[in-house]
N, C-alpha and C. Protein backbone atom coordinates (compact mmCIF):
# COMPACT_ATOMS: atom_id res chain seq x y z
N UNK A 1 28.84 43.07 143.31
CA UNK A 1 28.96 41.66 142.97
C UNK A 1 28.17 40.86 143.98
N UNK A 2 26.99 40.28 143.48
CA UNK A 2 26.65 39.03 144.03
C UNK A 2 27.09 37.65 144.58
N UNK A 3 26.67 36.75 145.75
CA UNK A 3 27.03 35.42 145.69
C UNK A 3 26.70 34.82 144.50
N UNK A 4 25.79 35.10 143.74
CA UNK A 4 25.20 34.45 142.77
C UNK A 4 25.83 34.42 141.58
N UNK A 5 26.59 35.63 141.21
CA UNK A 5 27.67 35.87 139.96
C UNK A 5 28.75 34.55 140.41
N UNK A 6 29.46 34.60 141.59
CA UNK A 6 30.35 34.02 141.86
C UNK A 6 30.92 33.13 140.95
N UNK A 7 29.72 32.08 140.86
CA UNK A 7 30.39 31.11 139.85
C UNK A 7 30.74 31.19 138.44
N UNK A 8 30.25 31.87 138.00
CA UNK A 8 30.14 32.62 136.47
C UNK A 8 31.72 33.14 136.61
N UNK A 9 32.11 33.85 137.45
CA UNK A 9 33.02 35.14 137.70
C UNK A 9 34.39 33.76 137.68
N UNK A 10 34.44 33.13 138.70
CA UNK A 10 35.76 32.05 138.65
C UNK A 10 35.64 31.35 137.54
N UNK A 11 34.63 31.19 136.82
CA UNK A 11 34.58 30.72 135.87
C UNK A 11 35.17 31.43 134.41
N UNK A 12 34.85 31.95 134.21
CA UNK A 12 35.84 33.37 133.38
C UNK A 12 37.39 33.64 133.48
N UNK A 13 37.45 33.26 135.08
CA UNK A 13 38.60 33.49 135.54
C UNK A 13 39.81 32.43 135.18
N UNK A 14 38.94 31.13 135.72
CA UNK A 14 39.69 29.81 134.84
C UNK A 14 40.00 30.03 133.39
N UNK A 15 38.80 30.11 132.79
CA UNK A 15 38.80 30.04 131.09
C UNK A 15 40.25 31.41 130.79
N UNK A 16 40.29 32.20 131.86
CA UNK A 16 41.12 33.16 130.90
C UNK A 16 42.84 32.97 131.24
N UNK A 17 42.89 32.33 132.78
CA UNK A 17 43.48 31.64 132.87
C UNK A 17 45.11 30.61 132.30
N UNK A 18 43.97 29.80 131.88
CA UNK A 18 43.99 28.58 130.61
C UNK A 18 44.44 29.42 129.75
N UNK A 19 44.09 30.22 128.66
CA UNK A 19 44.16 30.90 127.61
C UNK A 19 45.37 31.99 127.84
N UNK A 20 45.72 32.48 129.07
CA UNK A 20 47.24 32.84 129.33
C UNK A 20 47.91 31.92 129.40
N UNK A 21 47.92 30.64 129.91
CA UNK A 21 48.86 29.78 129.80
C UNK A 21 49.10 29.29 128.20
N UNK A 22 48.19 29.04 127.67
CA UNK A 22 48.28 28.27 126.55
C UNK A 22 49.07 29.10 125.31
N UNK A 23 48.87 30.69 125.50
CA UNK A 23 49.37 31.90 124.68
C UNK A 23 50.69 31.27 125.02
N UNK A 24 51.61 31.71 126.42
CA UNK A 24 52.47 31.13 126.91
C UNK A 24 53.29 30.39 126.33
N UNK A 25 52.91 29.60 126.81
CA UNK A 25 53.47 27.89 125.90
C UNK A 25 53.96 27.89 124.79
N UNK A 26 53.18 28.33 123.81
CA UNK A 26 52.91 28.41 122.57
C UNK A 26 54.65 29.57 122.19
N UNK A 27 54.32 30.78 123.23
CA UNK A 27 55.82 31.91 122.41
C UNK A 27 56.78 31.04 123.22
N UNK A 28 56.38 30.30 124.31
CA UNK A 28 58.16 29.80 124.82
C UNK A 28 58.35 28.85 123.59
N UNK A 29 57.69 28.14 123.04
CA UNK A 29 57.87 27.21 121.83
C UNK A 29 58.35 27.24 120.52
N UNK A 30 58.18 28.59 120.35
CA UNK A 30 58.19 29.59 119.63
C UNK A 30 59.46 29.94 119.98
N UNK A 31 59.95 30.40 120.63
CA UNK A 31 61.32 31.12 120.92
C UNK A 31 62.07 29.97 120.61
N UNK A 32 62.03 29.22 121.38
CA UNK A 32 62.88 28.13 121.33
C UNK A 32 63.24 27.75 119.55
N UNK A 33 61.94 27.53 118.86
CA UNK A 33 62.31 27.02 117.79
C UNK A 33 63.66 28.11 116.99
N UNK A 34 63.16 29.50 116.87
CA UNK A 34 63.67 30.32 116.52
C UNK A 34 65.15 30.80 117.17
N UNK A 35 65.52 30.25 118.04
CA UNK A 35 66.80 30.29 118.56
C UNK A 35 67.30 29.29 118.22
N UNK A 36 66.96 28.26 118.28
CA UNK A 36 67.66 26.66 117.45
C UNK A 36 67.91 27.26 116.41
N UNK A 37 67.82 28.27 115.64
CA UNK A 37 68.42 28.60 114.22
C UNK A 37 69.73 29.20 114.34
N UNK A 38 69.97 29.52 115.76
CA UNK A 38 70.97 30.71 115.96
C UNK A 38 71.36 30.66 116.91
N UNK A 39 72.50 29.46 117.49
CA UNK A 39 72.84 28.82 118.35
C UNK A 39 73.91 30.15 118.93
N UNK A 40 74.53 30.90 118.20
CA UNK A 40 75.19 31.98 119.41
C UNK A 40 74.22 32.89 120.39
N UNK A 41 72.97 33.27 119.19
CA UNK A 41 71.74 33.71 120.00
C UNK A 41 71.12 33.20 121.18
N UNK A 42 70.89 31.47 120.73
CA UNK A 42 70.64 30.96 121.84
C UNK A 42 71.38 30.91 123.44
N UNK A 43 72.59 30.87 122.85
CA UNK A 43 73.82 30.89 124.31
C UNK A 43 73.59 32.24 125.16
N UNK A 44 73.59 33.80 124.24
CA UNK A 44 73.53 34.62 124.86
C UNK A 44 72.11 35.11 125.78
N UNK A 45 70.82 34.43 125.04
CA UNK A 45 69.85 34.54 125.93
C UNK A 45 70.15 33.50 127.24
N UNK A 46 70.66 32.21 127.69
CA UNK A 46 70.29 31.42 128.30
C UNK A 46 71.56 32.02 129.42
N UNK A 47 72.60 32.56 128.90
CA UNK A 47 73.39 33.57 129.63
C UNK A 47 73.01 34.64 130.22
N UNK A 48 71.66 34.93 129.57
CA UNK A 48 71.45 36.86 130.09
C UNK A 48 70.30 36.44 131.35
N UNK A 49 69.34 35.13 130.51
CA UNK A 49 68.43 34.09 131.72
C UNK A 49 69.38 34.26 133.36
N UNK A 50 70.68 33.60 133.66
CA UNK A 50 71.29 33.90 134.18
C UNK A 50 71.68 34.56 134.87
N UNK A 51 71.64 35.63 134.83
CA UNK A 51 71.80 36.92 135.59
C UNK A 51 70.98 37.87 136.06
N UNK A 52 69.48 37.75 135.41
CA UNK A 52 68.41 38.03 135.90
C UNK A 52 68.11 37.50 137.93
N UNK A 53 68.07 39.11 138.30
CA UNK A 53 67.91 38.71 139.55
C UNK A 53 66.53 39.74 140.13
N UNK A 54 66.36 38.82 141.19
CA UNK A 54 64.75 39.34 141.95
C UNK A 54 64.93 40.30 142.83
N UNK A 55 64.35 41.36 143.60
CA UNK A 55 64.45 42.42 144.88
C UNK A 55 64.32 41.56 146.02
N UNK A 56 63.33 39.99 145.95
CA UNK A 56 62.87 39.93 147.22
C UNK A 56 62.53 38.16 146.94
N UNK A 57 62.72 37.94 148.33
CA UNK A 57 62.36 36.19 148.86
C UNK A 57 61.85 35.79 147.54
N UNK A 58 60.31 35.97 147.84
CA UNK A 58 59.59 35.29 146.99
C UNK A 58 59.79 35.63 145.67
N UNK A 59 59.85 36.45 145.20
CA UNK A 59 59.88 36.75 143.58
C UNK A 59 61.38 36.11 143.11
N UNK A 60 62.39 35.83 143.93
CA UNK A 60 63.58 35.25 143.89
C UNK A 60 63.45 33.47 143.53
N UNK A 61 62.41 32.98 144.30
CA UNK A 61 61.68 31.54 143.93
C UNK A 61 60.81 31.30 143.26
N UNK A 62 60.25 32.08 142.59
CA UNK A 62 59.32 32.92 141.65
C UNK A 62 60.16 32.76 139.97
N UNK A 63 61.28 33.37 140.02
CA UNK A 63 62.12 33.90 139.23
C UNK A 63 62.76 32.87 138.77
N UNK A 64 63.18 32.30 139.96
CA UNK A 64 64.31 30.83 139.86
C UNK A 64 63.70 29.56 139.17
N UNK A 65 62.12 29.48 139.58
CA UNK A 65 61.68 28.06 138.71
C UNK A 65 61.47 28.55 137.30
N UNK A 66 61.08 29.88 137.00
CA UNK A 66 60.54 30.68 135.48
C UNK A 66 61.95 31.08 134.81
N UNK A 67 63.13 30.92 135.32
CA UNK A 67 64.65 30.68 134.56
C UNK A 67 64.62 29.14 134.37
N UNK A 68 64.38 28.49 135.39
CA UNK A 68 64.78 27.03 134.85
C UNK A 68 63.70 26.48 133.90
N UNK A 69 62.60 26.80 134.13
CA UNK A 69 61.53 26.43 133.14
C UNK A 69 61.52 27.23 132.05
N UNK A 70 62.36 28.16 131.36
CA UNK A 70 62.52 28.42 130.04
C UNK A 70 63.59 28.34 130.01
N UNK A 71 64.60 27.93 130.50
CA UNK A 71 66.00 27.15 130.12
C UNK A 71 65.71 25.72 129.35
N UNK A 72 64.91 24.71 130.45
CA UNK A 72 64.53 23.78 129.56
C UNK A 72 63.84 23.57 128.45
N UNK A 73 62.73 24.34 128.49
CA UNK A 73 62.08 24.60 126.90
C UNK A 73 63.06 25.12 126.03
N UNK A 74 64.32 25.89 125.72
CA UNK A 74 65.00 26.55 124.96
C UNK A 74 65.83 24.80 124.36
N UNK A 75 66.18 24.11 125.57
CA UNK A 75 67.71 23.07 125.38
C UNK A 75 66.38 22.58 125.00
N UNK A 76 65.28 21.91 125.18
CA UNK A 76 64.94 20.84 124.41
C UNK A 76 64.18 20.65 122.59
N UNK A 77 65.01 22.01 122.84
CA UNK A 77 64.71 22.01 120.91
C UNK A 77 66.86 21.95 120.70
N UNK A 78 67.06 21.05 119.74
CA UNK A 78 68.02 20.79 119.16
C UNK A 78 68.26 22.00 118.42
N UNK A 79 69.61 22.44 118.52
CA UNK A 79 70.02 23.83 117.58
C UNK A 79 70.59 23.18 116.57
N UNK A 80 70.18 24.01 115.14
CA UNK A 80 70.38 23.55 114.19
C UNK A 80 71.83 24.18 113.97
N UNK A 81 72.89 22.87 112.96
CA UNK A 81 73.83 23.05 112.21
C UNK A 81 73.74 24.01 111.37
């Protein structure tokens, strides 16, 4: 690898990036909708969210914002009657 690739290379890296996040997004959105159909379903994932635990420091603060950040995407779809 060249200095000269460099930019090309982070560049790829962004774009693919982006395109993991956006996949992302998209199934937490996705889940969510599909559990709003099935509000006992929903309880028992946001319960099992819960108990999920880390080996270590960091993956523990790691773990802890990626439970609360698909806790809230799940509650802010309304479960259907």
């Amino acid at each position: 690898m060249s200095e000269t690739n460099l930019p090309q290379l982070l560049e790829h890296m962004v774009l693919n990036l982006r395109t993991i996040y956006a996949r992302s997004t998209l199934i937490e959105k996705t889940l969510a909708h599909i559990l709003a159909a099935d509000p006992p379903l929903k309880s028992e994932v946001i319960k099992q969210l819960q108990l999920v635990s880390a080996s270590n420091e960091r993956d523990k603060v790691d773990l802890e914002q990626a439970r609360l950040h698909l806790i809230e995407v799940l509650n802010a779809v309304p479960t259907k009657k």
